[in-house]
Structures are given as C-alpha cells and as structure tokens.
N, C-alpha and C. Protein backbone atom coordinates (compact mmCIF):
# COMPACT_ATOMS: atom_id res chain seq x y z
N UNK A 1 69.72 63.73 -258.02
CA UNK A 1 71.05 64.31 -257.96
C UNK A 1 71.67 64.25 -259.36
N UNK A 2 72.31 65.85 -259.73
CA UNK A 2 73.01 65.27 -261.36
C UNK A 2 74.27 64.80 -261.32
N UNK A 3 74.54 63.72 -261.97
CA UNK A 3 75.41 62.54 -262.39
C UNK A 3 76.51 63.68 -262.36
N UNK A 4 76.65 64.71 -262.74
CA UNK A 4 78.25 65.51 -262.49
C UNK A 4 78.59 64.92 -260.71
N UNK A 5 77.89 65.07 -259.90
CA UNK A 5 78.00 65.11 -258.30
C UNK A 5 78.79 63.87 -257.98
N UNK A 6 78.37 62.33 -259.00
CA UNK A 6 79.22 61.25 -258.17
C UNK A 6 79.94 61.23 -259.24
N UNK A 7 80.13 61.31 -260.40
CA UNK A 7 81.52 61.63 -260.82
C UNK A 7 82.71 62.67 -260.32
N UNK A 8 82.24 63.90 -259.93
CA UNK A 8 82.92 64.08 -259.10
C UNK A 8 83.65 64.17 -258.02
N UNK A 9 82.88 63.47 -257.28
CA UNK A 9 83.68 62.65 -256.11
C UNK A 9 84.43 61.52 -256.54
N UNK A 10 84.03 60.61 -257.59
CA UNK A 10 85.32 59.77 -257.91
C UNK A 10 86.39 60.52 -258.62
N UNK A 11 86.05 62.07 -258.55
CA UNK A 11 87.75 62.27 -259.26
C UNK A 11 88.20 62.57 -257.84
N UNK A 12 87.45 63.29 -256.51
CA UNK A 12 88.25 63.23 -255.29
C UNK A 12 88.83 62.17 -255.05
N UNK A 13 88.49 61.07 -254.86
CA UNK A 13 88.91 59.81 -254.67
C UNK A 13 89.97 59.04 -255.23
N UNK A 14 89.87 59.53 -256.62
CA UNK A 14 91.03 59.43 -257.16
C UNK A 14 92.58 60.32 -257.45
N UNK A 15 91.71 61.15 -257.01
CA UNK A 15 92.95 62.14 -256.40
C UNK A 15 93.49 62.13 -255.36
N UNK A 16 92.82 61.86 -254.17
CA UNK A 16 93.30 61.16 -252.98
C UNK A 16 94.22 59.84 -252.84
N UNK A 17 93.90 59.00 -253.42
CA UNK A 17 94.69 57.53 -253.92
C UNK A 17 95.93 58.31 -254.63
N UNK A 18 95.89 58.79 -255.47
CA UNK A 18 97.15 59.42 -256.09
C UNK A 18 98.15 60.43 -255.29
N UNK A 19 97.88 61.25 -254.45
CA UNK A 19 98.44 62.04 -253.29
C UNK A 19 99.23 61.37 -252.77
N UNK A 20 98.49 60.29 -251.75
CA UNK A 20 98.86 59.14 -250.99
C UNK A 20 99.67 57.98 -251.82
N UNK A 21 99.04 57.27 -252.50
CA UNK A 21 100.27 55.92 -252.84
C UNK A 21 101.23 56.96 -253.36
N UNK A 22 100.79 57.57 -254.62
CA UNK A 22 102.20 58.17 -255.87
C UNK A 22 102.69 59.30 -255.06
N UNK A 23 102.54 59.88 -254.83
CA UNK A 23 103.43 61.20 -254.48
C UNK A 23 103.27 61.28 -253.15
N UNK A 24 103.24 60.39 -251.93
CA UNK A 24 103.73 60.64 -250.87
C UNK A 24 104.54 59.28 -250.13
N UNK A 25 104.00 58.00 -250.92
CA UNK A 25 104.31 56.45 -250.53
C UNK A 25 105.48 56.08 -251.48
N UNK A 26 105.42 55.91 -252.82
CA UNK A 26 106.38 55.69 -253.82
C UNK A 26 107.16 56.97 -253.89
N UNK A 27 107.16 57.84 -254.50
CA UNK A 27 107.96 59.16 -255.05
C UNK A 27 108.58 59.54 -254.12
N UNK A 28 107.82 59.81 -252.72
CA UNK A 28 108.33 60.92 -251.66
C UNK A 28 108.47 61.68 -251.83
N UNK A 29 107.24 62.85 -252.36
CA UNK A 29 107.33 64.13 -253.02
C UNK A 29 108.50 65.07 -251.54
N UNK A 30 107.68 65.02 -250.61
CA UNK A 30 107.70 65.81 -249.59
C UNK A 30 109.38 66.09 -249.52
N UNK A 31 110.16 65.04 -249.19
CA UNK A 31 111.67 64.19 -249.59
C UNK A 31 112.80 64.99 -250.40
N UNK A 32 111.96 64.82 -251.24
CA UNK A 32 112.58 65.31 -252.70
C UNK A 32 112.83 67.03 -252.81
N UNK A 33 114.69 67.30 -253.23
CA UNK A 33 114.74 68.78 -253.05
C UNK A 33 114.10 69.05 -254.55
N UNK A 34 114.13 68.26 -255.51
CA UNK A 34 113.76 68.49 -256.73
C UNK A 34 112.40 69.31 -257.08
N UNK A 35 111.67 68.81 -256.29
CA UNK A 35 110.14 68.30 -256.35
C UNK A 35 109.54 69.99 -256.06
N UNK A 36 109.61 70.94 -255.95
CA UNK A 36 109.55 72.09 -255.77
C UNK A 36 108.47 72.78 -256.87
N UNK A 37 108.71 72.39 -258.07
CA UNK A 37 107.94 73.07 -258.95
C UNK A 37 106.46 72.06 -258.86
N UNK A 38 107.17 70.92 -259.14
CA UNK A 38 105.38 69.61 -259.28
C UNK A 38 104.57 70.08 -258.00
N UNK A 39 105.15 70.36 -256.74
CA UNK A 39 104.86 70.72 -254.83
C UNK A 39 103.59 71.84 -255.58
N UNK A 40 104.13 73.16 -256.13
CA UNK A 40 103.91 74.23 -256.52
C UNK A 40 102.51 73.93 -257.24
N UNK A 41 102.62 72.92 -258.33
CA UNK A 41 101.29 72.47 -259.38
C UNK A 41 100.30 71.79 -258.51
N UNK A 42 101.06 70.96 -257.82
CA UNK A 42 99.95 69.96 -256.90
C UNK A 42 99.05 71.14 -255.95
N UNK A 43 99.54 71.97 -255.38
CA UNK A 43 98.88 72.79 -253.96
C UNK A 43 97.80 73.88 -255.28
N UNK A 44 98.19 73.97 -256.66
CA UNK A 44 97.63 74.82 -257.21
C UNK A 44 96.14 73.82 -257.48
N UNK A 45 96.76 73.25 -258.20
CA UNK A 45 95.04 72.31 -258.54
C UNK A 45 94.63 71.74 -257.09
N UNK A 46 94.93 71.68 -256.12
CA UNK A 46 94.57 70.92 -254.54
C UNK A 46 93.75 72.40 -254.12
N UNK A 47 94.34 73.50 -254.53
CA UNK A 47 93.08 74.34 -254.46
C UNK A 47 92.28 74.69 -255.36
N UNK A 48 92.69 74.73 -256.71
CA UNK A 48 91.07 74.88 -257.57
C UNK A 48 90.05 73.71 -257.14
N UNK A 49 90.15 72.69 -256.80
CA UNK A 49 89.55 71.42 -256.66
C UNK A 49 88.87 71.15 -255.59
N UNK A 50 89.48 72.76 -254.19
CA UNK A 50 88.88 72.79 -252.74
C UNK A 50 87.87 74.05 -253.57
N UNK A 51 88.51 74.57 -254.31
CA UNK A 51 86.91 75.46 -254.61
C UNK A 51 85.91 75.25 -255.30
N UNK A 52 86.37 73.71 -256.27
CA UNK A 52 85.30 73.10 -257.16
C UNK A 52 84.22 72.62 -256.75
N UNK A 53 84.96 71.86 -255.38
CA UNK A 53 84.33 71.26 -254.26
C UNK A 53 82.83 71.63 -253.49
N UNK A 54 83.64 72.78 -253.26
CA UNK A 54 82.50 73.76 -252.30
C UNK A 54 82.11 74.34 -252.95
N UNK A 55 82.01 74.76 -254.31
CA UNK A 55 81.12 75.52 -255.33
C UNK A 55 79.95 74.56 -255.62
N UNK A 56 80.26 73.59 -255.84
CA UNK A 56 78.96 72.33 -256.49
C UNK A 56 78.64 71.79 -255.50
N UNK A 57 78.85 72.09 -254.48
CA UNK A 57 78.24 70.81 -253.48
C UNK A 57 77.07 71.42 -252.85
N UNK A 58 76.99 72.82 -252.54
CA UNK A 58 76.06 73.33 -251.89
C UNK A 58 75.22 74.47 -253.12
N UNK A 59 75.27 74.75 -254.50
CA UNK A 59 75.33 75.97 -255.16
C UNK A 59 75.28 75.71 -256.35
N UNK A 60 74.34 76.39 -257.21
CA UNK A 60 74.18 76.12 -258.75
C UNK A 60 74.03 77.64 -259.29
N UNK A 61 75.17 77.66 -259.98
CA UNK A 61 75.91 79.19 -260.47
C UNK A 61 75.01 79.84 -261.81
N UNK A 62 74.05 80.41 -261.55
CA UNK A 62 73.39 80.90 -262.37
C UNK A 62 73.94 81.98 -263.25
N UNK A 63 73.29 82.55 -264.70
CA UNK A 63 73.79 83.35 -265.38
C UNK A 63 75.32 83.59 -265.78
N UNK A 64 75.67 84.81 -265.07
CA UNK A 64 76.84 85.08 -265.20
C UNK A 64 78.11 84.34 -264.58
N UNK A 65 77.26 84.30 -263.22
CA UNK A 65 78.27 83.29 -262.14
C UNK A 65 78.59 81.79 -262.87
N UNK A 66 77.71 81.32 -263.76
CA UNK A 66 78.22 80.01 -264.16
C UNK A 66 79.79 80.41 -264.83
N UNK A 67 80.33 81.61 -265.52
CA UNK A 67 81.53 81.17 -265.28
C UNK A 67 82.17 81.22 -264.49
N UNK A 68 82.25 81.62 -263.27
CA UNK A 68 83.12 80.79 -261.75
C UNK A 68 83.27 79.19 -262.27
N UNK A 69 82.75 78.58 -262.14
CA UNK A 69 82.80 77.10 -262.75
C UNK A 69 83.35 77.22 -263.77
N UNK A 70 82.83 77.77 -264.95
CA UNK A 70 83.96 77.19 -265.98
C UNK A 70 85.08 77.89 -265.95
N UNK A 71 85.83 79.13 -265.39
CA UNK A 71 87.33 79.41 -265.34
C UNK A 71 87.94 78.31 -264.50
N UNK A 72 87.07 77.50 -263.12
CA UNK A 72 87.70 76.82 -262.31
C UNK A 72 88.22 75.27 -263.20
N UNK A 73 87.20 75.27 -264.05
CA UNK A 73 87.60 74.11 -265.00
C UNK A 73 88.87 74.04 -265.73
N UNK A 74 88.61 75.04 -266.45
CA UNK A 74 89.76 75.75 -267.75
C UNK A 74 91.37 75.72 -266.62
N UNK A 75 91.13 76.30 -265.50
CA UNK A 75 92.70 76.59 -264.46
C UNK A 75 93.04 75.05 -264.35
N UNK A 76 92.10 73.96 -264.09
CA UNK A 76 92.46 72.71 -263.42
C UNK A 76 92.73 71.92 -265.14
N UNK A 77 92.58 72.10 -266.39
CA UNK A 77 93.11 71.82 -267.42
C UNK A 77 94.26 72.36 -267.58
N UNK A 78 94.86 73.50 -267.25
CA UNK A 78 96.15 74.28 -267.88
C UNK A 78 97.11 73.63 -266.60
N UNK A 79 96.72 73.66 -265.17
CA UNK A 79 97.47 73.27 -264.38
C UNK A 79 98.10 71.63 -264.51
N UNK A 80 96.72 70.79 -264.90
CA UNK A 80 97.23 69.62 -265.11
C UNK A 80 97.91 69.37 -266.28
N UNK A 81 97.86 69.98 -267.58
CA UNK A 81 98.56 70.37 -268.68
C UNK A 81 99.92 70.56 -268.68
N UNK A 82 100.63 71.45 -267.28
CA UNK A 82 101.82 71.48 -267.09
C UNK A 82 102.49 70.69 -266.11
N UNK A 83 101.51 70.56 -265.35
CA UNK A 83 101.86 69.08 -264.69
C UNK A 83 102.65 67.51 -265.28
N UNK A 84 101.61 67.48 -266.65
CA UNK A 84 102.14 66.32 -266.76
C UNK A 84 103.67 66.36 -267.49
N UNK A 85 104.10 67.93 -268.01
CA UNK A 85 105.13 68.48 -268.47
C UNK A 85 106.58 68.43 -267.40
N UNK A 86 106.38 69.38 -266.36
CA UNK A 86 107.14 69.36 -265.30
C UNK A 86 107.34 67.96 -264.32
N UNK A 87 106.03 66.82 -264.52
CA UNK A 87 106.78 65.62 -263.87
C UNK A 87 107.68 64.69 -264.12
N UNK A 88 107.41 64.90 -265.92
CA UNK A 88 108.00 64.11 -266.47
C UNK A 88 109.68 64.43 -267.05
N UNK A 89 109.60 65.92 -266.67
CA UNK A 89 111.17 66.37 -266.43
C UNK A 89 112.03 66.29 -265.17
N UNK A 90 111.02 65.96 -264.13
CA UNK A 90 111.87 65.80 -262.83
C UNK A 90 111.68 64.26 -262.75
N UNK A 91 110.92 63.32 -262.92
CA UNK A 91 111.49 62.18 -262.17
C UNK A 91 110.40 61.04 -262.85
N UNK A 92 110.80 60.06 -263.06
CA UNK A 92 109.77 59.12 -264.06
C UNK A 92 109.07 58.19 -263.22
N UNK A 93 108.01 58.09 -263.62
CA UNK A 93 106.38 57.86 -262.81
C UNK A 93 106.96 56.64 -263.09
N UNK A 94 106.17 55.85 -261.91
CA UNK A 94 105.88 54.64 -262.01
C UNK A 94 104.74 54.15 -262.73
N UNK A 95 104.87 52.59 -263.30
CA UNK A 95 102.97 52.62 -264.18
C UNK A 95 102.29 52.95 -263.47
N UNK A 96 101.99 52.39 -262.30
CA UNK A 96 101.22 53.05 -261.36
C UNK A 96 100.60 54.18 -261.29
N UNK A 97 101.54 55.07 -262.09
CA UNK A 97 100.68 56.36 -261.77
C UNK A 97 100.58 57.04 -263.18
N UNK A 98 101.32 56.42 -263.88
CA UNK A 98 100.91 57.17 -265.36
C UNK A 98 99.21 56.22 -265.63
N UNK A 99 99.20 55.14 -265.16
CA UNK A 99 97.76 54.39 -265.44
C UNK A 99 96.82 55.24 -264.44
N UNK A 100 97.06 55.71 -263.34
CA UNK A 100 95.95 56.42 -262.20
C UNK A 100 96.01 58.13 -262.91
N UNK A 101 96.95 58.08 -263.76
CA UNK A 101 96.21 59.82 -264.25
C UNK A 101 95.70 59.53 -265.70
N UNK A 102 96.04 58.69 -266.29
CA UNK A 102 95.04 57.96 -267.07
C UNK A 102 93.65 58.19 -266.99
N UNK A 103 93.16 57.11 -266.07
CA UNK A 103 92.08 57.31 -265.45
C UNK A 103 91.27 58.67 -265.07
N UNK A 104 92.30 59.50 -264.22
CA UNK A 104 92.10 61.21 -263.36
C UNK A 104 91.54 61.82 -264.68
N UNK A 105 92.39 61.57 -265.88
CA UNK A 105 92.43 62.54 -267.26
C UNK A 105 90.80 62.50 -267.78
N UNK A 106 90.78 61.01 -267.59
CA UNK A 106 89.40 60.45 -268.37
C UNK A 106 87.88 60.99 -267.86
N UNK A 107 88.28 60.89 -266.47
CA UNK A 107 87.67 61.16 -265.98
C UNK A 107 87.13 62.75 -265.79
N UNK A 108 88.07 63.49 -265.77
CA UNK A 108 88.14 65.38 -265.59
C UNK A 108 87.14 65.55 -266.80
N UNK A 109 87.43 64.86 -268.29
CA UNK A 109 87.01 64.50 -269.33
C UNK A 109 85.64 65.02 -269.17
N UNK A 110 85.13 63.99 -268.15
CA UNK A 110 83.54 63.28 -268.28
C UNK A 110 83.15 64.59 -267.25
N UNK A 111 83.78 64.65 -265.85
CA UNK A 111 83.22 65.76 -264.70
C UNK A 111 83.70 67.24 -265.75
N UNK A 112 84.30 67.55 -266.86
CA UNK A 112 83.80 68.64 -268.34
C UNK A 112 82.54 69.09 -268.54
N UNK A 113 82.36 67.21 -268.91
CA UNK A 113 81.03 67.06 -270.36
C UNK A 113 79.96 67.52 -269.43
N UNK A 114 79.52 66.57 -267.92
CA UNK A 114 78.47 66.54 -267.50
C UNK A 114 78.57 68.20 -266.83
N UNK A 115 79.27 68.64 -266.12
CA UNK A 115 79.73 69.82 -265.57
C UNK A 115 78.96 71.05 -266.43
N UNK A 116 80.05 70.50 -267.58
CA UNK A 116 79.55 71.78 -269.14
C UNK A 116 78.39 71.81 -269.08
N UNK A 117 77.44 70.49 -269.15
CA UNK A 117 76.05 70.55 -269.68
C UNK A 117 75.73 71.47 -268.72
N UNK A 118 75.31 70.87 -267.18
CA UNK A 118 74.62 72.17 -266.35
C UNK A 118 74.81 73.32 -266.76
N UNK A 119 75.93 73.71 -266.99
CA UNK A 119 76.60 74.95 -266.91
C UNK A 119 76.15 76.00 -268.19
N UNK A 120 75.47 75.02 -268.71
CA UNK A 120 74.65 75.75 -270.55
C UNK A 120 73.17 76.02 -269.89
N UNK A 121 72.81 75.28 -269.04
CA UNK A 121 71.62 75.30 -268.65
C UNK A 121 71.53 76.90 -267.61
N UNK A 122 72.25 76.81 -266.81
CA UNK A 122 72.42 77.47 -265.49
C UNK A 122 72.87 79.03 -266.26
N UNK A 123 73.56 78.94 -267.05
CA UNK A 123 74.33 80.17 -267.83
C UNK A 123 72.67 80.92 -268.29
N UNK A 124 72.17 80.02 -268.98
CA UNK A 124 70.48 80.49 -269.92
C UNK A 124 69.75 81.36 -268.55
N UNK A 125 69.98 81.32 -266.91
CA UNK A 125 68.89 81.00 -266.04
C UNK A 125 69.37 82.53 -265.75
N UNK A 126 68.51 83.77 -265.18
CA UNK A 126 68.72 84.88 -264.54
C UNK A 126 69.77 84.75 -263.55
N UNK A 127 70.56 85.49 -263.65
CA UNK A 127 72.07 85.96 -262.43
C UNK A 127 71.25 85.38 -260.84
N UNK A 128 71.77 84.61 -260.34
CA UNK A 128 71.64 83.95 -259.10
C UNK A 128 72.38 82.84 -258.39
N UNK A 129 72.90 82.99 -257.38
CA UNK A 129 73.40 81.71 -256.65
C UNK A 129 72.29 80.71 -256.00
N UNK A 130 72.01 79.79 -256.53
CA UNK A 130 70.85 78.85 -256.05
C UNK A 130 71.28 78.10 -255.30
N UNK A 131 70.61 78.00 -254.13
CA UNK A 131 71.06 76.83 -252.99
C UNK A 131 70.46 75.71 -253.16
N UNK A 132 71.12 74.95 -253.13
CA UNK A 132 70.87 73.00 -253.51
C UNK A 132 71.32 72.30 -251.96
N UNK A 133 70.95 71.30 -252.04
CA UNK A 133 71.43 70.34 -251.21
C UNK A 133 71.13 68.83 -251.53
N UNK A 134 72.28 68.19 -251.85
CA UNK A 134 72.47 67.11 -252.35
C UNK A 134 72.55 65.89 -251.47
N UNK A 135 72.14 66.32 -250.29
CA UNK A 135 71.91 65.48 -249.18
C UNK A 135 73.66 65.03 -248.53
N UNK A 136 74.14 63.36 -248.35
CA UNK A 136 74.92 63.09 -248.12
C UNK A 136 75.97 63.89 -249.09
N UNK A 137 75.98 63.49 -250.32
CA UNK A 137 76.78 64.10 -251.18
C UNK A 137 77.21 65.39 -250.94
N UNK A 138 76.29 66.48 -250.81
CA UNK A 138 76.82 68.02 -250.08
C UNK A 138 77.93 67.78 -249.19
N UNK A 139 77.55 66.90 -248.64
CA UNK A 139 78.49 67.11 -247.08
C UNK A 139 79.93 65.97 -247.57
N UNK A 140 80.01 65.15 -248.16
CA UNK A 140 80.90 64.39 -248.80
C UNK A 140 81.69 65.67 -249.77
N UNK A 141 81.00 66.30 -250.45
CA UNK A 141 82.21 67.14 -251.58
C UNK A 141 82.65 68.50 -250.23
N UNK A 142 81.46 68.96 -249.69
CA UNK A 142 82.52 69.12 -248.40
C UNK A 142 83.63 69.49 -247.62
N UNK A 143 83.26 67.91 -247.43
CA UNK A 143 84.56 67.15 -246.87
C UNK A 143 85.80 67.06 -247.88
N UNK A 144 85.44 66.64 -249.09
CA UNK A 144 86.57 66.60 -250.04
C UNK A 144 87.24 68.39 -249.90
N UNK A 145 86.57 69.32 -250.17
CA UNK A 145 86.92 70.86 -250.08
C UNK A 145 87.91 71.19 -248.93
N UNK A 146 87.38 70.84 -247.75
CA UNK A 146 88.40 70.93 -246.76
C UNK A 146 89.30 69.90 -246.85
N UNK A 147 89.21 68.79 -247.04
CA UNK A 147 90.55 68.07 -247.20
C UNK A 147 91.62 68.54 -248.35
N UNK A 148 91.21 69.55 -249.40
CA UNK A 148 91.73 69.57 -250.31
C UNK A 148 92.86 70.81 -250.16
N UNK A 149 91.80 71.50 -249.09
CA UNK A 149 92.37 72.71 -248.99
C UNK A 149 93.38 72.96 -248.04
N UNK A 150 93.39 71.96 -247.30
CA UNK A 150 94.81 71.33 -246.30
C UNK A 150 95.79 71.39 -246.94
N UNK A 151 95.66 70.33 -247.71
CA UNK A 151 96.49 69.73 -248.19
C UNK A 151 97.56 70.42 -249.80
N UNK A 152 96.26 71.57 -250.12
CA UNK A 152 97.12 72.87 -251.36
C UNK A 152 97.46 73.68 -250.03
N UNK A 153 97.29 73.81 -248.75
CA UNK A 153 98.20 74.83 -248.33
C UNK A 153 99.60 73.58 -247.45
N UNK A 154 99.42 72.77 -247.35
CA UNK A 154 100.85 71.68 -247.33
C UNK A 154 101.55 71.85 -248.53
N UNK A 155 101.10 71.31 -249.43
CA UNK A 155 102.57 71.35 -250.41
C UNK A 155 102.55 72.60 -250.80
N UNK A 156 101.83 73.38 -250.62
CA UNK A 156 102.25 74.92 -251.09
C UNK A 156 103.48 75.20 -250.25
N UNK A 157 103.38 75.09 -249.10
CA UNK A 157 104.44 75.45 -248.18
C UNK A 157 105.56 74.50 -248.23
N UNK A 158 105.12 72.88 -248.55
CA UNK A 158 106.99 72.60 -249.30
C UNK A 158 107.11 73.29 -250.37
N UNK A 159 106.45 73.42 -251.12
CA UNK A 159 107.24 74.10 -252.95
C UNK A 159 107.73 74.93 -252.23
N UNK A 160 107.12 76.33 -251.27
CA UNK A 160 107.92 76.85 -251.19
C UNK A 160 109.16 76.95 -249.93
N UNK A 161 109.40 75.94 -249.11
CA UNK A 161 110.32 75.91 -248.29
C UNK A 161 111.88 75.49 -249.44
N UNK A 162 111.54 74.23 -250.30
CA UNK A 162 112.41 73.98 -251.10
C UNK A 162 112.90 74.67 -252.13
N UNK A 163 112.21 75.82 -252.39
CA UNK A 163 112.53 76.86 -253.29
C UNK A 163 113.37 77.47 -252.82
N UNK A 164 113.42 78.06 -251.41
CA UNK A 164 113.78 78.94 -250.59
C UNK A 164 115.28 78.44 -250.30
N UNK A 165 115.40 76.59 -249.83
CA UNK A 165 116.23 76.12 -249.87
C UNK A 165 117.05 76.33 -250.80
N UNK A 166 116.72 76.09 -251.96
CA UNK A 166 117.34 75.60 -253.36
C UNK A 166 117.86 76.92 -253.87
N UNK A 167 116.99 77.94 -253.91
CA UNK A 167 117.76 79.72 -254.16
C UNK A 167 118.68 80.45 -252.95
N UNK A 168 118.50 79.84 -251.82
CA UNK A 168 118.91 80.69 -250.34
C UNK A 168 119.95 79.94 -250.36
C-alpha cells in the first residue's frame, strides 16, 4: 500500500477531532450567527476531501486524469488558505486548535509530497482510471468520503441558513 493512503487517513482523523472538539464542542460553530462564512469554507473543503477520499481509495488517475487529484489538492490549499484568514477575523481559536491545524497543515504538507510523487508517476502512464484496492484501507477512506460528504452538505446548509438570516 503507498504511504500517501495512511497518511491520509490521519489527515481524516484529524479532521474529524477538529470538527468535533473545535468547531462543534468549544466554538459552537453551528450557534454562532457570525460563523456563516468559516460554515461556507468548512462544507467547501468537507467536500473536496469527500472527493479526495473516494478518488484514492478505490482509483489511480492515470495520464491526464492525474490532474483531478492535483486541482483537488491546489482547491483544499486555497480553501484552507482563506480559512485560516476568515477565522481569525471572526473569533480567536483556542491553542487547542491553532496547535491541531498545526499539525492538519503539516500534515496536508506530507499527503502533497507523497500524493505529488504518485501523481508524476501516474501523469507519465497512458490516459486510464486504474482500479486498486487497498484492502481495509479502501473501505476506511470510504467511509471517511461519506462521512465527509454529510457533513460539507451540514454546514453548507448552516452557512447558508445564517446568511439568509443575517441578509433577510
């Protein structure tokens, strides 16, 4: 199995821990009329991350298709890019969570490097979607995909209920 696969599940994991304690236990995103635009960023990367998911878990993006993967990369850099812009204008993190995106950052970092590499390899290979199966892991990123994808169409729908609020 390539080492991108369980690094990337520890960024699910750590994105999950962060959902839950920071922005639903401490912050109270949901709560918050403020919270509308971060709602908006979170459901955006909660879905590049349900399609990162299910792109690598079952599928190795040959030729041309390897950039599907890397635009999905590049969106989940610009999104978290303004993320850390727009949180820090609405409401100040606890350490807690400036240390857990710390970590998320370092990590996106590394699920890049190892990501990139395939992705030089797979780019070189004739136009094809190759089916893989990574055994447990397939079915673990998955699972992360559908959980992810819940959960970008939840706060999609607070950003926009509180928008609606906040302009209506």
């Amino acid at each position: 199995m390539p080492p991108f696969v369980y690094v990337l599940m520890l960024h699910g994991v750590l994105g999950f821990i962060d959902i839950v304690v920071n922005h639903e236990l401490l912050a109270k995103l949901p709560g918050r009329g403020d919270s509308a635009p971060e709602e908006a960023l979170h459901a955006a990367r909660e879905g590049i991350f349900a399609c990162l998911f299910a792109s690598l878990a079952w599928f190795e993006w040959h030729g041309a298709l390897a950039w599907w993967i890397a635009a999905l990369l590049l969106a989940e850099v610009l999104v978290s890019s303004r993320d850390v812009v727009v949180e820090g204008n609405i409401r100040v993190l606890p350490a807690s969570e400036r240390l857990l995106h710390l970590f998320l950052f370092i990590n996106l970092g590394i699920v890049i490097a190892l990501v990139g590499h395939a992705l030089l390899w797979w780019h070189a290979a004739p136009l094809a979607l190759v089916r893989i199966d990574y055994g447990w892991a397939s079915w673990v990123l998955t699972a992360m995909s559908a959980g992810s994808l819940v959960w970008a169409v939840r706060d999609g729908v607070a950003a926009m209920r509180k928008r609606n609020t906040v302009g209506g």
